[in-house]
N, C-alpha and C. Protein backbone atom coordinates (compact mmCIF):
# COMPACT_ATOMS: atom_id res chain seq x y z
N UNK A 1 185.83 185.39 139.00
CA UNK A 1 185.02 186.57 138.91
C UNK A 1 185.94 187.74 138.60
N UNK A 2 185.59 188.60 137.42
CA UNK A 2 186.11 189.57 137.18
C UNK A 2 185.84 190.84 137.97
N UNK A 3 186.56 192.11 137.78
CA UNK A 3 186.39 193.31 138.26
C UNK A 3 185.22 194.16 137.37
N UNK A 4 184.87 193.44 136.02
CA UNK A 4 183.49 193.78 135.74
C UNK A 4 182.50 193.13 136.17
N UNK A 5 182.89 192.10 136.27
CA UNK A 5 181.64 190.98 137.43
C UNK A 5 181.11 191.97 138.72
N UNK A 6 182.27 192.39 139.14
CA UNK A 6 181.84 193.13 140.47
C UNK A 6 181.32 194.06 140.11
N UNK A 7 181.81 194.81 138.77
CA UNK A 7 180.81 196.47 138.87
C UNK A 7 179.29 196.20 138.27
N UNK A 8 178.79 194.91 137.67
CA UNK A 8 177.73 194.56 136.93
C UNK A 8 176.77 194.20 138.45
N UNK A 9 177.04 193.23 139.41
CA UNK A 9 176.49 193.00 140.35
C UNK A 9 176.71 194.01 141.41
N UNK A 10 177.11 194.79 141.29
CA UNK A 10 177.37 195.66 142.36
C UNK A 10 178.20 195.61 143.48
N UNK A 11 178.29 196.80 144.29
CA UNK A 11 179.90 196.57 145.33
C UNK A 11 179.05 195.87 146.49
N UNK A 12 178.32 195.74 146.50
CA UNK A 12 177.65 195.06 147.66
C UNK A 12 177.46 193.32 147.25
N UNK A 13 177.57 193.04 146.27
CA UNK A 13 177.13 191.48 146.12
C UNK A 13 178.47 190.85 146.19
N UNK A 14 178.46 189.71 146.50
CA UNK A 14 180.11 188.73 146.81
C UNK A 14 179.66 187.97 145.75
N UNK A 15 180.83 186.98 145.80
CA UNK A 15 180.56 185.95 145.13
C UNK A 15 179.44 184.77 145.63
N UNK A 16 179.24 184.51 146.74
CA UNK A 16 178.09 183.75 147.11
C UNK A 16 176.88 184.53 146.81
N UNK A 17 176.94 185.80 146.97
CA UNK A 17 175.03 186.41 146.79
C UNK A 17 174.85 186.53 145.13
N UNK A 18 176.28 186.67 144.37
CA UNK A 18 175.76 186.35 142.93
C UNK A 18 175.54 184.57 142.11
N UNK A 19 176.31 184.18 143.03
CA UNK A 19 176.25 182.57 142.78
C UNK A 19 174.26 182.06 142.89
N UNK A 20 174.04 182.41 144.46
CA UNK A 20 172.85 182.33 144.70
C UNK A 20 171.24 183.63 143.64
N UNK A 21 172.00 184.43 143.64
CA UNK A 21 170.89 184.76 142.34
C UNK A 21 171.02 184.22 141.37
N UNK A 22 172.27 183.93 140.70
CA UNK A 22 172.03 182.98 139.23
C UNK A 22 171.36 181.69 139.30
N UNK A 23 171.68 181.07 140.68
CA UNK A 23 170.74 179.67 140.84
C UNK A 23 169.50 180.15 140.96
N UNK A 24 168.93 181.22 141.35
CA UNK A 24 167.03 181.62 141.41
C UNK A 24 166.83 182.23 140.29
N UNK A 25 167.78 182.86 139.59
CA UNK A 25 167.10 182.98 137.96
C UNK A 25 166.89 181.60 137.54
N UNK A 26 167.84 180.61 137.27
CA UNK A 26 168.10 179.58 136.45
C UNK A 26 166.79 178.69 137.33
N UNK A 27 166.48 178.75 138.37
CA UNK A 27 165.57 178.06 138.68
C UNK A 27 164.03 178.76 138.07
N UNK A 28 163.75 180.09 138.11
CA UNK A 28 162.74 181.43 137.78
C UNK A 28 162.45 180.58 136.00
N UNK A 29 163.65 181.08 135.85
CA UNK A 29 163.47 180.22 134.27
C UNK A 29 163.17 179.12 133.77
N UNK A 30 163.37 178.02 134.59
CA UNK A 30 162.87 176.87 134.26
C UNK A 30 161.35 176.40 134.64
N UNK A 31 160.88 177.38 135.29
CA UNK A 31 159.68 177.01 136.12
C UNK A 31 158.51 176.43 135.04
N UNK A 32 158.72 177.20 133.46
CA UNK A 32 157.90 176.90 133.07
C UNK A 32 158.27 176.21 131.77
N UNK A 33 158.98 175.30 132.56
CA UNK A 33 159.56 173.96 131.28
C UNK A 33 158.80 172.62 131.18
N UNK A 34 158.49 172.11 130.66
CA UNK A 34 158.03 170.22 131.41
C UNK A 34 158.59 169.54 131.85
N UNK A 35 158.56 168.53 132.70
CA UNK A 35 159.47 167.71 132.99
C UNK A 35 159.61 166.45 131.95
N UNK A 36 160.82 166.24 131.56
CA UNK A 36 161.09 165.39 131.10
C UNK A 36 160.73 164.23 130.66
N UNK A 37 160.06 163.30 129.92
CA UNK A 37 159.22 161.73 130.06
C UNK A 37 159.86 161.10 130.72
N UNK A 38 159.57 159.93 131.69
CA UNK A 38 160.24 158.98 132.57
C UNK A 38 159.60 157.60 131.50
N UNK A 39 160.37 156.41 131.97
CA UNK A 39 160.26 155.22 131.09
C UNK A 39 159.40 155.25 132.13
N UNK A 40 158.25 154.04 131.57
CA UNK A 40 157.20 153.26 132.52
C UNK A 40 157.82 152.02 133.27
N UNK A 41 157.15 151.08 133.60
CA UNK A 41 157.82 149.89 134.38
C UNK A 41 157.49 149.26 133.01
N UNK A 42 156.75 148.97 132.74
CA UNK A 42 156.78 148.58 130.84
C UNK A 42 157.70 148.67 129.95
N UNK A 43 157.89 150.04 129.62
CA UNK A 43 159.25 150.54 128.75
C UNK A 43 160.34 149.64 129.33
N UNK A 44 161.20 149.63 130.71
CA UNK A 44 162.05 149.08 131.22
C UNK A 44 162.09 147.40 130.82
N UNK A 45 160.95 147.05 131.09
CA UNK A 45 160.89 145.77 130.79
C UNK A 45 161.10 145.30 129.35
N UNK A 46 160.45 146.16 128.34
CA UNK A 46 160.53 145.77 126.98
C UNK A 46 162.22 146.03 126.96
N UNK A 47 162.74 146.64 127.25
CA UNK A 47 164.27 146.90 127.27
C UNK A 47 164.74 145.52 127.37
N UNK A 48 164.78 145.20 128.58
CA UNK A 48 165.00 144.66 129.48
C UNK A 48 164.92 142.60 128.72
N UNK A 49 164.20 142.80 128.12
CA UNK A 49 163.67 141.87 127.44
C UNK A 49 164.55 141.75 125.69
N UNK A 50 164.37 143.12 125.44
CA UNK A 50 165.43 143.06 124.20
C UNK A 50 166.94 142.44 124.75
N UNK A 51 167.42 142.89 125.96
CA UNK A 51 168.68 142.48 125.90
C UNK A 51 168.75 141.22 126.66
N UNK A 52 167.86 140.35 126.90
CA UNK A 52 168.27 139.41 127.66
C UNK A 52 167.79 138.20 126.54
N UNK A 53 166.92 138.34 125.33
CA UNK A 53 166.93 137.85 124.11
C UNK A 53 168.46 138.18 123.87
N UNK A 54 169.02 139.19 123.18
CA UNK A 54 170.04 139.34 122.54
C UNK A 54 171.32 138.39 123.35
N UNK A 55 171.15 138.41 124.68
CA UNK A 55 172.41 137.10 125.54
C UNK A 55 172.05 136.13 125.21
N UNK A 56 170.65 135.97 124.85
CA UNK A 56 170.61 134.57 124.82
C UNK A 56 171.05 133.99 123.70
N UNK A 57 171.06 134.81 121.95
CA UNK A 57 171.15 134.97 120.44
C UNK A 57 172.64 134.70 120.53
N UNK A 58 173.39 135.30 121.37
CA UNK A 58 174.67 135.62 121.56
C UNK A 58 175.24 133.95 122.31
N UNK A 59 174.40 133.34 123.15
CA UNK A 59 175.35 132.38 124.04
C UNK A 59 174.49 131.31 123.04
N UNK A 60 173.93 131.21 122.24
CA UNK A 60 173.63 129.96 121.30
C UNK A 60 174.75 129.89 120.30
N UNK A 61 174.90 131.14 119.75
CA UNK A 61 176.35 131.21 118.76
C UNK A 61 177.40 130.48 119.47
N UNK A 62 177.53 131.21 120.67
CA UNK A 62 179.26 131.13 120.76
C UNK A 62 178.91 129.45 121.00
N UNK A 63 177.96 129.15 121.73
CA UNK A 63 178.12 127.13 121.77
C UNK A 63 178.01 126.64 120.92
N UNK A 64 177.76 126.76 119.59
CA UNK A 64 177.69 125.84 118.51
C UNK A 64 179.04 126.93 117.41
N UNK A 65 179.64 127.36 117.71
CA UNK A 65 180.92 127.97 117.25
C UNK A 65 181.85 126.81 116.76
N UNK A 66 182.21 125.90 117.52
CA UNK A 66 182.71 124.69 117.32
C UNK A 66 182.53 123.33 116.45
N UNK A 67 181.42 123.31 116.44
CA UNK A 67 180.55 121.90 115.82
C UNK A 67 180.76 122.75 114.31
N UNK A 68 180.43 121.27 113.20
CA UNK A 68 180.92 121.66 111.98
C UNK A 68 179.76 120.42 111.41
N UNK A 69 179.45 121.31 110.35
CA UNK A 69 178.78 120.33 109.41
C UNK A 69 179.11 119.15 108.80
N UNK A 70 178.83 118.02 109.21
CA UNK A 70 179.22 116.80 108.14
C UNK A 70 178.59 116.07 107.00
């Protein structure tokens, strides 16, 4: 914190009472944001499903890596 920090917040604010107003602006401000989309238990699963296909794509290769056409 600078010595203009202090003359902008005033001689009365510390560093904790300006810490704590920037967290209630930054909270003031967000109030009217959306929250974010969350995955469903669905979404997770379709995931979930892509990559446990892809181990499986993956452990068929590496076992027939060896064997050779005759």
């Amino acid at each position: 914190m600078t010595d203009d920090d202090i003359m902008t917040f005033g001689p009365e604010e510390n560093e904790i009472m300006a810490a704590a107003r920037a967290a209630r602006e930054r909270v003031e401000a967000a109030a009217g944001t959306p929250e974010p989309a969350k995955l469903s238990k669905w979404g997770i699963a379709a995931i979930g499903a892509g990559v446990g296909s892809a181990a499986v794509a993956a452990a068929v290769l590496y076992a027939n890596r060896g064997k050779r056409k005759a």
